[in-house]
Protein backbone atom coordinates (compact mmCIF):
# COMPACT_ATOMS: atom_id res chain seq x y z
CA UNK A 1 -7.24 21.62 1.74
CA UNK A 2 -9.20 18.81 -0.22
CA UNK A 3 -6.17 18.17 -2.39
CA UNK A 4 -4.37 17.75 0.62
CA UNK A 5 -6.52 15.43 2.07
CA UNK A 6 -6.39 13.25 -1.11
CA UNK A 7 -2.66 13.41 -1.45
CA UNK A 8 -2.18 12.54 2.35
CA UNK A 9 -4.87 9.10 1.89
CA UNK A 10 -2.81 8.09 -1.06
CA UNK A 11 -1.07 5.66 0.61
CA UNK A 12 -3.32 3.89 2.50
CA UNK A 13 -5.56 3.64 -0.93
CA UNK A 14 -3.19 2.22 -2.58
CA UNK A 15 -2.56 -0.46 0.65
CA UNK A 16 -6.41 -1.40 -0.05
CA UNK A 17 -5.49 -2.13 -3.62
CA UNK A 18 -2.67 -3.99 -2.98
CA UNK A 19 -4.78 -5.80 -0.39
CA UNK A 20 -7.59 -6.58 -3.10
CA UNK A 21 -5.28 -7.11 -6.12
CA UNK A 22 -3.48 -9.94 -3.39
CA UNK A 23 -7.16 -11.88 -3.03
CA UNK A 24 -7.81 -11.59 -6.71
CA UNK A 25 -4.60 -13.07 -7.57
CA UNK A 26 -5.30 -15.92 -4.94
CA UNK A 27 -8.34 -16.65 -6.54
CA UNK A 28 -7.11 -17.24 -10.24
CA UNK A 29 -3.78 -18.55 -9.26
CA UNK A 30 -3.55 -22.17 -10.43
CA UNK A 31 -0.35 -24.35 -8.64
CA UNK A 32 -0.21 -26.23 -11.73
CA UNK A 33 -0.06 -23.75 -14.61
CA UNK A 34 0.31 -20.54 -12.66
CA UNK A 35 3.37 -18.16 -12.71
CA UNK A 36 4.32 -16.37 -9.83
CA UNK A 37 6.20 -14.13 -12.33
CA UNK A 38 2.70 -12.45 -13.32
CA UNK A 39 1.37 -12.26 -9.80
CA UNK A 40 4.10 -10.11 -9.50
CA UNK A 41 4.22 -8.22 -12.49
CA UNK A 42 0.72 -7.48 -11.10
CA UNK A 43 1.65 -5.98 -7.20
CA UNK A 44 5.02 -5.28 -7.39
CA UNK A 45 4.07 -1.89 -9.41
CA UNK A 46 1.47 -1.01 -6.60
CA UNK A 47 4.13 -1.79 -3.64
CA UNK A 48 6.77 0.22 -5.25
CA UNK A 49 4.13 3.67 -6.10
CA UNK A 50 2.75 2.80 -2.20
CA UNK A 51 6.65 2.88 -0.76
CA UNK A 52 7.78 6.01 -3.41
CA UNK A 53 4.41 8.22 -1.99
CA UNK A 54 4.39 6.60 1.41
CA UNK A 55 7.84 8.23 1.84
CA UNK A 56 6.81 11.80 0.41
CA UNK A 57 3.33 11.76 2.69
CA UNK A 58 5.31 11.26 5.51
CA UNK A 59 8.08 13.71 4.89
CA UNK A 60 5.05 16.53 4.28
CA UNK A 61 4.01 15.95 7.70
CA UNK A 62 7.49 18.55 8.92
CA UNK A 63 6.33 20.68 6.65
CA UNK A 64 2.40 20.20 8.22
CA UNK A 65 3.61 20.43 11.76
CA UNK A 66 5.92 23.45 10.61
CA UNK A 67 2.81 25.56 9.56
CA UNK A 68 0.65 24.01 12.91
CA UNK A 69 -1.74 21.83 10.80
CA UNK A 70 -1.57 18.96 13.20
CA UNK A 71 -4.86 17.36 11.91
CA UNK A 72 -3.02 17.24 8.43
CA UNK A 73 0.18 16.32 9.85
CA UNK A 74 -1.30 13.69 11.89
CA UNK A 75 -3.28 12.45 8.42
CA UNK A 76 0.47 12.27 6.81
CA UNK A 77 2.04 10.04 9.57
CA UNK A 78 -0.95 7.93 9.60
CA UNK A 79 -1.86 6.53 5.97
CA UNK A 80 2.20 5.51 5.31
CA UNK A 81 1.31 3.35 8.83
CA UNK A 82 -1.67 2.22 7.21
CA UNK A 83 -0.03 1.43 4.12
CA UNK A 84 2.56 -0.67 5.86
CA UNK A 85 0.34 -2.70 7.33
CA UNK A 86 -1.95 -3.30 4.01
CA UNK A 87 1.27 -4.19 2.57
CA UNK A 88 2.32 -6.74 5.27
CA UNK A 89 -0.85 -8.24 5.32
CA UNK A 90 -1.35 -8.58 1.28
CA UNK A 91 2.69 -9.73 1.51
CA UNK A 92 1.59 -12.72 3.88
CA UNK A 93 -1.45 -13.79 2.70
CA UNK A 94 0.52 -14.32 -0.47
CA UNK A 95 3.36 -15.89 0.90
CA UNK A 96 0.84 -18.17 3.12
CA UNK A 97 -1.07 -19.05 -0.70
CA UNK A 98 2.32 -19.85 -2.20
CA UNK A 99 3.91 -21.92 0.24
CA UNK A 100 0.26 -24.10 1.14
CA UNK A 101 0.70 -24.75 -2.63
């Protein structure tokens, strides 16, 4: 059930990453010499693996609430959410960064 637990918080760990790779790239961004082409390079691989798991998580939760594990299930609808929002949030603050530059 561990394993499960991981798998199911994927997501959502990956949403804090995003969200913490998004402030480190607003710190060493320079407007002058920087290249949005590398802050990229650096969160676009972390929003596509978030999406690409998000989608699986949440498609385990049938097979969760098929075998009444409704904690687990509930875990599996939750983290994609969570993710989601992580990835919204990192999304703005870099758009915000860009565009006040």
């Amino acid at each position: 059930m561990k394993k499960v637990a991981i798998f199911n918080w994927l997501p959502f760990i990956l949403g804090l990453l995003l969200l913490v790779v998004a402030k480190i790239d607003m710190l060493i961004f320079d407007p002058q010499t920087g290249d949005v082409r590398a802050l990229l390079s650096r969160e676009l691989p972390i929003v596509l693996l978030g999406v690409v798991l998000s989608i699986a998580v949440f498609s385990s939760s049938f097979y969760w609430l098929y075998k009444k594990e409704r904690s687990v299930a509930l875990q599996a609808i939750v983290s994609p959410v969570l993710f989601f929002i992580c990835m919204s949030l990192g999304g703005a603050m870099g758009a915000a960064y860009l565009n006040a530059t």
